[in-house]
PDB file of N, CA and C in Angstrom:
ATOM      1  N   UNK A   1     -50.762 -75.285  -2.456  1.00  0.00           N
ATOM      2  CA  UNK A   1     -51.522 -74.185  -2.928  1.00  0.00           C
ATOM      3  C   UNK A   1     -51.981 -73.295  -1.793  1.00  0.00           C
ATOM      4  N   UNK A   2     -52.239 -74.026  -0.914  1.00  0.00           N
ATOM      5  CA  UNK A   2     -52.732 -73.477   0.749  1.00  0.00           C
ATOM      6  C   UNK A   2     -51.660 -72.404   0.645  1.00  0.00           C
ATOM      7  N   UNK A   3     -50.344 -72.599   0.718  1.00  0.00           N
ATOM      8  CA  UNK A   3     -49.072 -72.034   1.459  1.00  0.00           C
ATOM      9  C   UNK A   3     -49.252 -70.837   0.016  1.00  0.00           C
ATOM     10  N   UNK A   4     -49.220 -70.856  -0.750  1.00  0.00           N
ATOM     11  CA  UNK A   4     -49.305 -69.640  -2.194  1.00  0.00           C
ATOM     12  C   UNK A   4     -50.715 -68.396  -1.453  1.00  0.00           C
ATOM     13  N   UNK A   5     -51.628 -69.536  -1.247  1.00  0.00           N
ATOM     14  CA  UNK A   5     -52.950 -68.083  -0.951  1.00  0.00           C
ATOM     15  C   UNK A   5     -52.357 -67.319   0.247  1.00  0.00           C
ATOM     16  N   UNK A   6     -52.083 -68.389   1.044  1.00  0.00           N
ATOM     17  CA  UNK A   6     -51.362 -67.556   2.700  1.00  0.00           C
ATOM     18  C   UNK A   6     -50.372 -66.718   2.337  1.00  0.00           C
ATOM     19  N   UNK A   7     -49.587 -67.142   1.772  1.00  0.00           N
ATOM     20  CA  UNK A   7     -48.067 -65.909   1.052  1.00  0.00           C
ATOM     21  C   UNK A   7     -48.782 -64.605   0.361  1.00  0.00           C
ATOM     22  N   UNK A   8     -49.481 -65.111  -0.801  1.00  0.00           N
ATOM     23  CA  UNK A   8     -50.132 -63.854  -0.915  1.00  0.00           C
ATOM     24  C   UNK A   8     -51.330 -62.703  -0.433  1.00  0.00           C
ATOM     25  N   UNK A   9     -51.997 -63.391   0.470  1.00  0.00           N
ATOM     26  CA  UNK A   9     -52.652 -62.925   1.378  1.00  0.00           C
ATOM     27  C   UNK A   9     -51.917 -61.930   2.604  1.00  0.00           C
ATOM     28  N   UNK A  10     -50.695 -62.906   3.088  1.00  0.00           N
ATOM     29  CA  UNK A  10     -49.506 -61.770   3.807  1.00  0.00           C
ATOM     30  C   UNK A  10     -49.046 -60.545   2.920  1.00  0.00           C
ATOM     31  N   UNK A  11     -48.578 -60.971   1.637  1.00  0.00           N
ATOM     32  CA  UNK A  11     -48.504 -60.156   0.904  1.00  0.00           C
ATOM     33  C   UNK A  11     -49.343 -58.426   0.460  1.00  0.00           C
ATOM     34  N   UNK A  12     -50.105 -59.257   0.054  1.00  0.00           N
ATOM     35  CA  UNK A  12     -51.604 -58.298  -0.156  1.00  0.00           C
ATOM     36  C   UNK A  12     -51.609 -57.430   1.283  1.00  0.00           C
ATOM     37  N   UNK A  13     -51.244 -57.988   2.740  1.00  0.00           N
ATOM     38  CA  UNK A  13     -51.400 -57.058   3.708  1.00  0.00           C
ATOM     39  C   UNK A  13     -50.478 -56.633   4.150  1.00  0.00           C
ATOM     40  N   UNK A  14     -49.254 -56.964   3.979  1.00  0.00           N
ATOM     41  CA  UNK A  14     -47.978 -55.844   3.886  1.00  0.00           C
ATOM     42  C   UNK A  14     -48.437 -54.699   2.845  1.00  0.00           C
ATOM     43  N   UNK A  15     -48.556 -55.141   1.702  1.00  0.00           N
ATOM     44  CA  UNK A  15     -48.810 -53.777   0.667  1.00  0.00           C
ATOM     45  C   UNK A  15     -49.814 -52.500   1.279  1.00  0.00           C
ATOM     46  N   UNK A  16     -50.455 -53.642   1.726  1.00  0.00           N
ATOM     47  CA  UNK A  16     -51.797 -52.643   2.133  1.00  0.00           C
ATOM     48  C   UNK A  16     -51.544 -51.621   3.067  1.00  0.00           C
ATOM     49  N   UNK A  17     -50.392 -52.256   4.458  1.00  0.00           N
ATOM     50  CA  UNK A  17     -49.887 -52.107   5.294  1.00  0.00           C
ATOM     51  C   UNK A  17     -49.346 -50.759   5.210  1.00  0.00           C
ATOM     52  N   UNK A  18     -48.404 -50.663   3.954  1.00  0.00           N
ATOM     53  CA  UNK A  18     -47.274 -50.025   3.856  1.00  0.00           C
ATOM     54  C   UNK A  18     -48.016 -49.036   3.016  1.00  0.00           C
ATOM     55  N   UNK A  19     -48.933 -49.312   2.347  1.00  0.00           N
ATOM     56  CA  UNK A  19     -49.693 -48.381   1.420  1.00  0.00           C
ATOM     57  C   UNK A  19     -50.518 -47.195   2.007  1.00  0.00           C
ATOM     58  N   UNK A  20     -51.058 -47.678   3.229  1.00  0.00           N
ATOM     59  CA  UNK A  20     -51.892 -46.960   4.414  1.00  0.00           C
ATOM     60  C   UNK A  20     -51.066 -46.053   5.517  1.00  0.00           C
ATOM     61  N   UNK A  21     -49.712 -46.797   5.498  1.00  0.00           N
ATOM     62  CA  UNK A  21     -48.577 -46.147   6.242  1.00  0.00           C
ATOM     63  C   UNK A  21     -48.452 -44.849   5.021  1.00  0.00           C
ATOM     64  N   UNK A  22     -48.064 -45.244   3.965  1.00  0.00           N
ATOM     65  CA  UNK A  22     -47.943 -44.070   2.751  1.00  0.00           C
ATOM     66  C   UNK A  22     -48.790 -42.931   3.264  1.00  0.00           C
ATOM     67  N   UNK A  23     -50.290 -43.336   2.947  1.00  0.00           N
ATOM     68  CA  UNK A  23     -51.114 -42.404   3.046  1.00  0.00           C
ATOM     69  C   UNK A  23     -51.170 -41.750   4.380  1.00  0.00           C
ATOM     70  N   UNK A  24     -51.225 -42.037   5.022  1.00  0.00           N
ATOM     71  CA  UNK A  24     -51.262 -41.736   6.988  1.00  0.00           C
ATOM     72  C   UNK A  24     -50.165 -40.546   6.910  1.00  0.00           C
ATOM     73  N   UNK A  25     -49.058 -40.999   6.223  1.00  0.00           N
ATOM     74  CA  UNK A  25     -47.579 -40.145   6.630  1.00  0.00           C
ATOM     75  C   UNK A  25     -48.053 -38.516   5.524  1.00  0.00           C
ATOM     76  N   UNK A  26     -48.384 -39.009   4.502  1.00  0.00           N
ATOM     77  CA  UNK A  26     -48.521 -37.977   3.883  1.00  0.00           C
ATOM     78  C   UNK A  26     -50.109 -36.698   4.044  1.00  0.00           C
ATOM     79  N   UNK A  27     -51.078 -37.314   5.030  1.00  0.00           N
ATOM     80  CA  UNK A  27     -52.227 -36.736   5.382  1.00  0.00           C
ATOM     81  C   UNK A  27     -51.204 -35.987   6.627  1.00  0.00           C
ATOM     82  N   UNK A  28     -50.640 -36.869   7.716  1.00  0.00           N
ATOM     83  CA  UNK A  28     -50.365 -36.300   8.743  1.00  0.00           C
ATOM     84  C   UNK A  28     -49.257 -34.965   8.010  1.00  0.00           C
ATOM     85  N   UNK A  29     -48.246 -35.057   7.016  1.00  0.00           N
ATOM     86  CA  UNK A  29     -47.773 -34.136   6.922  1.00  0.00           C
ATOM     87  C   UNK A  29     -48.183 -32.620   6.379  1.00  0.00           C
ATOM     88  N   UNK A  30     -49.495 -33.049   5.865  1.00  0.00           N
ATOM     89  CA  UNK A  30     -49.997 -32.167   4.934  1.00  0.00           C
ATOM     90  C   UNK A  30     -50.926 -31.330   6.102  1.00  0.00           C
ATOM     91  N   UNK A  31     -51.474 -32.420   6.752  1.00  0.00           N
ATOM     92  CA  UNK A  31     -52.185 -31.525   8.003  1.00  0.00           C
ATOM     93  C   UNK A  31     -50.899 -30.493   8.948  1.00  0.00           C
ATOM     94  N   UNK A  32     -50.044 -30.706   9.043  1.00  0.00           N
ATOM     95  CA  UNK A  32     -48.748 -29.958   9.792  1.00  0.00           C
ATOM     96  C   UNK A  32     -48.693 -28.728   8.556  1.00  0.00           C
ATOM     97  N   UNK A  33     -48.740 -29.106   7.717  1.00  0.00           N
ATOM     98  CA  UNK A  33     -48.139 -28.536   6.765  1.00  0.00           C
ATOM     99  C   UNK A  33     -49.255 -27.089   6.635  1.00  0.00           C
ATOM    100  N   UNK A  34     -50.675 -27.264   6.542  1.00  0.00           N
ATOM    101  CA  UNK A  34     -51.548 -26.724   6.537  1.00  0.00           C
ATOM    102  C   UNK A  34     -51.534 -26.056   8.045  1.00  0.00           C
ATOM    103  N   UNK A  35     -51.462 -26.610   8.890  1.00  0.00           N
ATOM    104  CA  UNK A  35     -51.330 -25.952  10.475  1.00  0.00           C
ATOM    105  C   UNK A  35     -50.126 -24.930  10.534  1.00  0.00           C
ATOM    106  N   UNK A  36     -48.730 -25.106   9.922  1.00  0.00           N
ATOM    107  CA  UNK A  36     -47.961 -23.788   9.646  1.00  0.00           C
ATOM    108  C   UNK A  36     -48.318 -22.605   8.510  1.00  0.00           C
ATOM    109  N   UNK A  37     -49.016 -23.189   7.694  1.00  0.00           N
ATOM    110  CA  UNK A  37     -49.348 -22.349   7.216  1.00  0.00           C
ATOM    111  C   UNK A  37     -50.578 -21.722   7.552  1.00  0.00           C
ATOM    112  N   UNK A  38     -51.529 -21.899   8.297  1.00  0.00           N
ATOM    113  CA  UNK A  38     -52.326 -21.174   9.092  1.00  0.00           C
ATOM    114  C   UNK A  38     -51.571 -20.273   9.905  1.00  0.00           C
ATOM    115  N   UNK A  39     -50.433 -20.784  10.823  1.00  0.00           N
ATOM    116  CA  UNK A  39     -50.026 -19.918  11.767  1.00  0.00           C
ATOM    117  C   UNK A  39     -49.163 -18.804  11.364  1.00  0.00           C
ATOM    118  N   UNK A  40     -48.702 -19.029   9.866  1.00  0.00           N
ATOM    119  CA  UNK A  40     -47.927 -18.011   9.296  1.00  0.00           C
ATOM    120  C   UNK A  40     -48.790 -17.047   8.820  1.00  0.00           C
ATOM    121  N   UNK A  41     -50.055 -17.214   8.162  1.00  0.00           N
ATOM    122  CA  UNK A  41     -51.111 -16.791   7.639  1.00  0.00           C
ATOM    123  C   UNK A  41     -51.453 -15.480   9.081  1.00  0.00           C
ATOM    124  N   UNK A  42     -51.715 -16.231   9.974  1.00  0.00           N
ATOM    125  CA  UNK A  42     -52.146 -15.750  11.608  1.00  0.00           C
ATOM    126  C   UNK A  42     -51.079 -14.484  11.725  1.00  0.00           C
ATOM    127  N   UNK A  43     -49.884 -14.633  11.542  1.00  0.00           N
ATOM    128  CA  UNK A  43     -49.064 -14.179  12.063  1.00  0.00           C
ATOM    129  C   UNK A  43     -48.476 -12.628  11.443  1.00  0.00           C
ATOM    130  N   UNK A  44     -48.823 -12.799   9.936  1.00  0.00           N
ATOM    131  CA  UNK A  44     -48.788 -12.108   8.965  1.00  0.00           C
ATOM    132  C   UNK A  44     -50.082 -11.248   8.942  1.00  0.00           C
ATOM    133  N   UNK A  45     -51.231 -11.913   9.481  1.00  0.00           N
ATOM    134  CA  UNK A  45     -52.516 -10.548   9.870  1.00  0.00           C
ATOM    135  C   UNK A  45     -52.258 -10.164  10.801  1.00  0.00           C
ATOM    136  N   UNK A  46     -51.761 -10.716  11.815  1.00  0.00           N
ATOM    137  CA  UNK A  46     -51.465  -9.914  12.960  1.00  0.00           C
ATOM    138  C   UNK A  46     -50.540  -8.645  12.538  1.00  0.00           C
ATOM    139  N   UNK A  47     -49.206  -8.954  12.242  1.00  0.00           N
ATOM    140  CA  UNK A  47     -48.350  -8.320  12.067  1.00  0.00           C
ATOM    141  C   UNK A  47     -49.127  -6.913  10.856  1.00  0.00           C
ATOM    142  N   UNK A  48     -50.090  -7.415   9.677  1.00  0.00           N
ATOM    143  CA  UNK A  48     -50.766  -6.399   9.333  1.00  0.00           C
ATOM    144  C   UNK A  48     -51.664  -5.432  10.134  1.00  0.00           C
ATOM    145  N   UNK A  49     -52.134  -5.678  10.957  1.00  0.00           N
ATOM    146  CA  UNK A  49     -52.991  -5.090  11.906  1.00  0.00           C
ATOM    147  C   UNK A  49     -52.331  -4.559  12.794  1.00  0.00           C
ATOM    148  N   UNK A  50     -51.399  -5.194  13.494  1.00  0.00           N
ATOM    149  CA  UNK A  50     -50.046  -4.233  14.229  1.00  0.00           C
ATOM    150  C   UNK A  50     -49.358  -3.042  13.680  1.00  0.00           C
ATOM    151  N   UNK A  51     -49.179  -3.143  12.374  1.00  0.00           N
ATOM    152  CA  UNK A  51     -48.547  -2.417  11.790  1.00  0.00           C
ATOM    153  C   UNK A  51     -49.685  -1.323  10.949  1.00  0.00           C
ATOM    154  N   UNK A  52     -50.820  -1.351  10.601  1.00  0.00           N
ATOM    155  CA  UNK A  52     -51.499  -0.515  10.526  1.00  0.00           C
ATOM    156  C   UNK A  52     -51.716   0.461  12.005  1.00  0.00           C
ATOM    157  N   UNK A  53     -52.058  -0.289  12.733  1.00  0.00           N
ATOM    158  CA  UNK A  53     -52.526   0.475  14.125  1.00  0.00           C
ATOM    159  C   UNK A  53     -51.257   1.433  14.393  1.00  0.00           C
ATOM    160  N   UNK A  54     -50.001   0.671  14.065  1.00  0.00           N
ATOM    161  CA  UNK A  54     -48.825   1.536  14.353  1.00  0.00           C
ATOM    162  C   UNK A  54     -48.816   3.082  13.767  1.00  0.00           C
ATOM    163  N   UNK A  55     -49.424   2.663  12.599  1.00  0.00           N
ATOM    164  CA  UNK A  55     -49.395   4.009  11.229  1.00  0.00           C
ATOM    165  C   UNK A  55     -50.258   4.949  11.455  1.00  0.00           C
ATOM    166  N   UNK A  56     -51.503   4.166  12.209  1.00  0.00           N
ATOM    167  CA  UNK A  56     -52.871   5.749  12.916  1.00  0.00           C
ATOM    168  C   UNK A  56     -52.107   6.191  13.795  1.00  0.00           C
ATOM    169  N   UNK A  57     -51.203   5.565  14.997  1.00  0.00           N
ATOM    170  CA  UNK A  57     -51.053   5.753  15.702  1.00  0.00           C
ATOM    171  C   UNK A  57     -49.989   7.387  15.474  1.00  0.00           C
ATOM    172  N   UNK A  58     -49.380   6.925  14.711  1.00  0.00           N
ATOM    173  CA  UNK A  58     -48.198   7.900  14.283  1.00  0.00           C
ATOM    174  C   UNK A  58     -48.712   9.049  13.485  1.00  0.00           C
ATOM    175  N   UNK A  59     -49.877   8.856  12.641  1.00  0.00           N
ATOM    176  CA  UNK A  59     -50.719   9.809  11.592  1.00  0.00           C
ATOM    177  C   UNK A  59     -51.367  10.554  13.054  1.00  0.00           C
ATOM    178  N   UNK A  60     -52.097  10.034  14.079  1.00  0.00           N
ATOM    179  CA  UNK A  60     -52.880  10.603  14.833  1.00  0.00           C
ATOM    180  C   UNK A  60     -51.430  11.806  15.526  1.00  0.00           C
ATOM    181  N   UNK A  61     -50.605  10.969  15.982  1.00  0.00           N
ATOM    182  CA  UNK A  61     -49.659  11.880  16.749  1.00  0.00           C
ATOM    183  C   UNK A  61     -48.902  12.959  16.125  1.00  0.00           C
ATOM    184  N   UNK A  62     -48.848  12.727  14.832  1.00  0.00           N
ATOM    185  CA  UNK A  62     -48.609  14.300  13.818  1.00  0.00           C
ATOM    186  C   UNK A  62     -49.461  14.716  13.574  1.00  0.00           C
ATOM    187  N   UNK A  63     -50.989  14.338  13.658  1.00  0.00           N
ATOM    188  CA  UNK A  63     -52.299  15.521  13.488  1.00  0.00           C
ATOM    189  C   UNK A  63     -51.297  16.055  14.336  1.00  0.00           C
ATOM    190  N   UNK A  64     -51.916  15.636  15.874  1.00  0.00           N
ATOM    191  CA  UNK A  64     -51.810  16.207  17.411  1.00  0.00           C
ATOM    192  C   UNK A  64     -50.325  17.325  17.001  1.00  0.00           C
ATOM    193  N   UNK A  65     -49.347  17.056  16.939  1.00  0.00           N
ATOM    194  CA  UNK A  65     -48.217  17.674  16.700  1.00  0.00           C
ATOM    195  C   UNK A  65     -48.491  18.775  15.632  1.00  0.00           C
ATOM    196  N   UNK A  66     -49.142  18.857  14.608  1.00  0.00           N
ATOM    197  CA  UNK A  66     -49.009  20.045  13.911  1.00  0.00           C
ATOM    198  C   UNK A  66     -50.320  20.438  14.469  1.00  0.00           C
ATOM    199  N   UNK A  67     -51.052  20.531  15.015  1.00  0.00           N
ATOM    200  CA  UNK A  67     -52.356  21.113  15.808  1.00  0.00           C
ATOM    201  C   UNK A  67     -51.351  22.101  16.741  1.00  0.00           C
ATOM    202  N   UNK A  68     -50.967  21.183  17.693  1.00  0.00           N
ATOM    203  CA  UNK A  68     -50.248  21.997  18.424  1.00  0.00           C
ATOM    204  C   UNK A  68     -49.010  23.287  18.045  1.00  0.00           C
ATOM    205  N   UNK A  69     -48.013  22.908  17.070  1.00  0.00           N
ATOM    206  CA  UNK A  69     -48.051  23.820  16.150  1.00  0.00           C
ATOM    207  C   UNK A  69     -48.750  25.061  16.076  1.00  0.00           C
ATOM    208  N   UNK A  70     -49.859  24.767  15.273  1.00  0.00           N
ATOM    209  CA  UNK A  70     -50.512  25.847  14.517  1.00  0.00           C
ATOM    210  C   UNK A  70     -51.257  26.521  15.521  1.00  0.00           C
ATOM    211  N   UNK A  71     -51.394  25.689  16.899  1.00  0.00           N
ATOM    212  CA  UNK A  71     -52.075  26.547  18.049  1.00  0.00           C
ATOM    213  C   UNK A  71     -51.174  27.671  18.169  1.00  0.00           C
ATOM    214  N   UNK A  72     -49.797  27.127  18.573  1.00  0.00           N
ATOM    215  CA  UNK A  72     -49.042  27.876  19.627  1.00  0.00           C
ATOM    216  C   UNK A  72     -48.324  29.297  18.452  1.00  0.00           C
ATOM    217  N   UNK A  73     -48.558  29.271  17.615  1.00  0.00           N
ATOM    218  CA  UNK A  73     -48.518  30.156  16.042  1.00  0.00           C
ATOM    219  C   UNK A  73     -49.440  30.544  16.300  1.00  0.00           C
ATOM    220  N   UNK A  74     -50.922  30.549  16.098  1.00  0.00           N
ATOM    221  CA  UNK A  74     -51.739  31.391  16.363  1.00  0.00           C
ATOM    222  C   UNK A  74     -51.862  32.299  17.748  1.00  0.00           C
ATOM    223  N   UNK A  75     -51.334  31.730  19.353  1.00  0.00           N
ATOM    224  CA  UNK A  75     -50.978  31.953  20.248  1.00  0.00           C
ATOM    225  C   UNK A  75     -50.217  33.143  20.085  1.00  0.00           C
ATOM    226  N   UNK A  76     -49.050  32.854  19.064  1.00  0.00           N
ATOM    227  CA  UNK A  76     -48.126  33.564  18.781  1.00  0.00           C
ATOM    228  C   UNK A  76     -48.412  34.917  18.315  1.00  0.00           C
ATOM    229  N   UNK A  77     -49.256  34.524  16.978  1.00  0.00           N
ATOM    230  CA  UNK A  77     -49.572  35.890  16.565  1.00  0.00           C
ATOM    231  C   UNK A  77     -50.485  36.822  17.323  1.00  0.00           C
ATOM    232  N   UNK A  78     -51.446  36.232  17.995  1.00  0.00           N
ATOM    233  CA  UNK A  78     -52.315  36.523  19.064  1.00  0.00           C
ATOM    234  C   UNK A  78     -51.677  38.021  19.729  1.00  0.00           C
ATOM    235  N   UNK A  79     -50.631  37.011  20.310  1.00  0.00           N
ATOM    236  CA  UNK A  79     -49.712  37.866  21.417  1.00  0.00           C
ATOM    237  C   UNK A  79     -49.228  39.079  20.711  1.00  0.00           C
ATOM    238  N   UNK A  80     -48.501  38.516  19.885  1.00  0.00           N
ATOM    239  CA  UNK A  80     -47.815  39.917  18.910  1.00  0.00           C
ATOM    240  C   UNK A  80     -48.737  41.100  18.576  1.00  0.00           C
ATOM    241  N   UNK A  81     -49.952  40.493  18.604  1.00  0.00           N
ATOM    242  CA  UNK A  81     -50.705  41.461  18.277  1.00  0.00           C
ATOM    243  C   UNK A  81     -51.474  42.099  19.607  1.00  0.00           C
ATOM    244  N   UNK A  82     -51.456  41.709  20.272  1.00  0.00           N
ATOM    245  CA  UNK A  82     -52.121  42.056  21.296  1.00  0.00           C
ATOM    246  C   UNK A  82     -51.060  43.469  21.954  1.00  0.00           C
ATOM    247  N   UNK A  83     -49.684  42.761  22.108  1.00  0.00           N
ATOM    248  CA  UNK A  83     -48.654  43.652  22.583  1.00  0.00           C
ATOM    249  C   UNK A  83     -48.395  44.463  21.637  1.00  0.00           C
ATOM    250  N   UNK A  84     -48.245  44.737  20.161  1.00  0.00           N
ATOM    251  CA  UNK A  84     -48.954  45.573  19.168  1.00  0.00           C
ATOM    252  C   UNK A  84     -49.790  46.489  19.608  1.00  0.00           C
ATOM    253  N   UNK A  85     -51.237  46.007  19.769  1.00  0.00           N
ATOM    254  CA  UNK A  85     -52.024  47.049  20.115  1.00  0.00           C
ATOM    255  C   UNK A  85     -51.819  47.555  21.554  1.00  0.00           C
ATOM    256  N   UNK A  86     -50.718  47.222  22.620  1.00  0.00           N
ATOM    257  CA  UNK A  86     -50.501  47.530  23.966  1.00  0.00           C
ATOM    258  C   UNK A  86     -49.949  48.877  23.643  1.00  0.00           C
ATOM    259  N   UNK A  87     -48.845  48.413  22.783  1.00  0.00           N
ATOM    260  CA  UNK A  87     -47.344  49.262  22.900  1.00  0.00           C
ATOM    261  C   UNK A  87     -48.286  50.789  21.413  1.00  0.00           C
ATOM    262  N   UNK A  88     -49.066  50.576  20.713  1.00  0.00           N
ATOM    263  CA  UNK A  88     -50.047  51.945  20.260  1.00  0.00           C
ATOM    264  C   UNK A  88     -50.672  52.471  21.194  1.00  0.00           C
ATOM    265  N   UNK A  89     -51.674  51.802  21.956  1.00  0.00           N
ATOM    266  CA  UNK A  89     -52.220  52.292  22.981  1.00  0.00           C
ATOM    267  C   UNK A  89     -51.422  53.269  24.038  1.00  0.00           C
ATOM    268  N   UNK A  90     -50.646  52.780  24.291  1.00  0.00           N
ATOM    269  CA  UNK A  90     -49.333  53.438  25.690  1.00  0.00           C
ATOM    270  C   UNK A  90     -48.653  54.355  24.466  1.00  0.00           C
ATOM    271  N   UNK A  91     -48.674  54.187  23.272  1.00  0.00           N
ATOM    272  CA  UNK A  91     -47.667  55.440  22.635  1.00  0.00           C
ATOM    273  C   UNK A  91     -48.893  56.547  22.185  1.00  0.00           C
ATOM    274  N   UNK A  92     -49.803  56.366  21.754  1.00  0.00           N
ATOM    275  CA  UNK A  92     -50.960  57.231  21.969  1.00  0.00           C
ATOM    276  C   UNK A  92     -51.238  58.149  23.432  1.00  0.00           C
ATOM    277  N   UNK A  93     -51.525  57.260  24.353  1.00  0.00           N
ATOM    278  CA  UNK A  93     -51.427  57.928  25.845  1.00  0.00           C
ATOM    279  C   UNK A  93     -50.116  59.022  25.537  1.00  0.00           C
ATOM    280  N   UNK A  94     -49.126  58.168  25.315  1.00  0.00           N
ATOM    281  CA  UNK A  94     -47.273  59.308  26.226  1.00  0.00           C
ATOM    282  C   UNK A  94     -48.076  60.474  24.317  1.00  0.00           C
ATOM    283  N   UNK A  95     -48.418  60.068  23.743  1.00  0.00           N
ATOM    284  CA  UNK A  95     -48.235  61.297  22.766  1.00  0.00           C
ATOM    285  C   UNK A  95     -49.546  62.501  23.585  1.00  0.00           C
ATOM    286  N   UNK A  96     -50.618  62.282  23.801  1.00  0.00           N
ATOM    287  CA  UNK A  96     -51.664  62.695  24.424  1.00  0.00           C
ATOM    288  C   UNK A  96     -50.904  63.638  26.022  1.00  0.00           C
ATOM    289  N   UNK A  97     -50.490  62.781  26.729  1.00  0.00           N
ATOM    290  CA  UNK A  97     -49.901  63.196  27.423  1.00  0.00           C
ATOM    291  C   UNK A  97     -48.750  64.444  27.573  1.00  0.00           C
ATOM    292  N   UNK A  98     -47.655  64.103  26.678  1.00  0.00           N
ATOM    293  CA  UNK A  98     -46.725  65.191  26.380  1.00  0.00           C
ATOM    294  C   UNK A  98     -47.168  66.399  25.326  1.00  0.00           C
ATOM    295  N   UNK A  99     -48.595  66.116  24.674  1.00  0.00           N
ATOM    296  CA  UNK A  99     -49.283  67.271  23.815  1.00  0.00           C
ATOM    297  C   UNK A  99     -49.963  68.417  25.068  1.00  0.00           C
ATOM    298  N   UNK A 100     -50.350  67.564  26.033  1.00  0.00           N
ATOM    299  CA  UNK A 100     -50.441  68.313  27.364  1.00  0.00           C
ATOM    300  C   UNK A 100     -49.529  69.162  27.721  1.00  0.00           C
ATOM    301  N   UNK A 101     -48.184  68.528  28.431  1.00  0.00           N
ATOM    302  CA  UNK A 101     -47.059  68.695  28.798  1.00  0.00           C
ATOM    303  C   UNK A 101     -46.644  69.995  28.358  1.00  0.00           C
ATOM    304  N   UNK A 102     -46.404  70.334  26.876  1.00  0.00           N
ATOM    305  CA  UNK A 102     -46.238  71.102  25.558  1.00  0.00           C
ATOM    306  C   UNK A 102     -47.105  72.012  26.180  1.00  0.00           C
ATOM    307  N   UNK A 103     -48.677  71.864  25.773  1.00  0.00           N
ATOM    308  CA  UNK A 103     -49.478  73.100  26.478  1.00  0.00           C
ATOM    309  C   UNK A 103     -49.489  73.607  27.932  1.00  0.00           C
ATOM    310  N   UNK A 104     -49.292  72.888  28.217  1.00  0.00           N
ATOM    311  CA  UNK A 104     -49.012  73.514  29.877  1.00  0.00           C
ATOM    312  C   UNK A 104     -47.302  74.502  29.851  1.00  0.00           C
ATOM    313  N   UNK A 105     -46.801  74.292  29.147  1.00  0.00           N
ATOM    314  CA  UNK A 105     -45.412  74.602  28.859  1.00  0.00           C
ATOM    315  C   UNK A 105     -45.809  75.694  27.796  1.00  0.00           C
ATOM    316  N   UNK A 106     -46.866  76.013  26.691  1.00  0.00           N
ATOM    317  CA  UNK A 106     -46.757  76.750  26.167  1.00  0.00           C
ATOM    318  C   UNK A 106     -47.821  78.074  27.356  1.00  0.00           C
ATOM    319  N   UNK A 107     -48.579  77.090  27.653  1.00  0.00           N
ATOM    320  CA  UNK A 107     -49.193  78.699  28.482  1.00  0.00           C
ATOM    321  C   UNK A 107     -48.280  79.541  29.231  1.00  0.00           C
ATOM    322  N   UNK A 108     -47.163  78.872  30.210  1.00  0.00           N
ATOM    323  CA  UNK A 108     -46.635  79.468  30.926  1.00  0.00           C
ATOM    324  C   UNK A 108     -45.893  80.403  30.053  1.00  0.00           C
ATOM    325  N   UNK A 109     -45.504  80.281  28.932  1.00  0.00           N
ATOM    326  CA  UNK A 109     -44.845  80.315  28.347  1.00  0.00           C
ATOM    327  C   UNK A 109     -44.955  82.007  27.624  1.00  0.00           C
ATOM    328  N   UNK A 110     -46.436  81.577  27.069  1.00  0.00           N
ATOM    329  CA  UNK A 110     -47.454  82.713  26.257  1.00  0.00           C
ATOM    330  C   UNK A 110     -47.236  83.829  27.569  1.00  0.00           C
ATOM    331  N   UNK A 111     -47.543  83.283  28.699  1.00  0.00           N
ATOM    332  CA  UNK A 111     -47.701  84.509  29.557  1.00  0.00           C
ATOM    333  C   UNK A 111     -46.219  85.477  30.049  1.00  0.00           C
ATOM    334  N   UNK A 112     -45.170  84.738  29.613  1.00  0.00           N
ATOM    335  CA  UNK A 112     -44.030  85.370  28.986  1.00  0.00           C
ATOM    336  C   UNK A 112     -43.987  85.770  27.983  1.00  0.00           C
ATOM    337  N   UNK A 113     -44.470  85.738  26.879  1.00  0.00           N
ATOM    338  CA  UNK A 113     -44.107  85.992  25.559  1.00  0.00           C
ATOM    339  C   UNK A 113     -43.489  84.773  24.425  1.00  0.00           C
ATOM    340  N   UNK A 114     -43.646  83.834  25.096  1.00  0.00           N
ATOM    341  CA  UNK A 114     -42.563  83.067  24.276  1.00  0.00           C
ATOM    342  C   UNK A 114     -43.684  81.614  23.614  1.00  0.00           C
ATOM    343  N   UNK A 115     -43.389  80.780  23.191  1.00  0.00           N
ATOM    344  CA  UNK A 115     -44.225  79.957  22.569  1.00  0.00           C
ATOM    345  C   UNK A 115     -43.441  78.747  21.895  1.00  0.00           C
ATOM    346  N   UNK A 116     -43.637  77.185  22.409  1.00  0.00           N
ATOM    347  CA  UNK A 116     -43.445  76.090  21.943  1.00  0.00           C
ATOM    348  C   UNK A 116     -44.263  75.482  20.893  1.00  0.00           C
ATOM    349  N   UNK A 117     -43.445  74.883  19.743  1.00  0.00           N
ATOM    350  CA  UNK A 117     -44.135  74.490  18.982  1.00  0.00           C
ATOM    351  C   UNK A 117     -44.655  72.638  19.266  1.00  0.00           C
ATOM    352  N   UNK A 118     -45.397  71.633  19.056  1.00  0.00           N
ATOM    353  CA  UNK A 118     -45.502  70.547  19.450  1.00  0.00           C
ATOM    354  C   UNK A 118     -46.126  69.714  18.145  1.00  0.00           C
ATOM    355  N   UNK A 119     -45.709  70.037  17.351  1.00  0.00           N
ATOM    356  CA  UNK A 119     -45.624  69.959  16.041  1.00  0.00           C
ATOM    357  C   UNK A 119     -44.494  68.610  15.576  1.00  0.00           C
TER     358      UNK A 119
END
């Protein structure tokens, strides 16, 4: 009867053995298991946060780009207008000028008899 309790007593601690091995294998895998999926988790905010920052980054650099744009357009029209009011100014003067020209040309002119029109 001795040799039956001892058999099953070995028994009872193989099971136990192998039962604790069970559990051990399946905690340790589940902890791995949970540790990749943290790092995928990790990896996937990162990659969200990378990829947002990417998107200001690119939104900021087409503000900047159509700013610049709409500067060098306003620049533009600026100019046009500026050389606009150059090229009236200087055609005002040569008209002012040659209305002179004309009168100085008509006096000499009168004092001959003769007369330009500037019309």
């Amino acid at each position: 009867m001795n040799d039956w309790i001892t058999t099953t007593n070995k028994m009872m601690d193989l099971a136990n053995e192998y039962f604790y091995g069970a559990v051990n294998s399946v905690l340790w895998g589940t902890e791995k298991s949970l540790a990749l999926t943290k790092s995928i988790v990790a990896q996937v905010e990162a990659n969200q946060h990378e990829g947002k920052k990417l998107l200001e980054d690119y939104t900021e650099r087409a503000r900047r780009t159509q700013g610049i744009i709409q500067e060098v357009w306003q620049e533009g029209v600026k100019s046009t207008t500026t050389n606009m009011n150059a090229l009236r100014v200087a055609s005002d003067a040569a008209v002012v000028e040659l209305d002179r020209k004309i009168e100085s040309i008509n006096e000499k002119l009168t004092s001959t008899g003769k007369k330009v029109s500037n019309n």
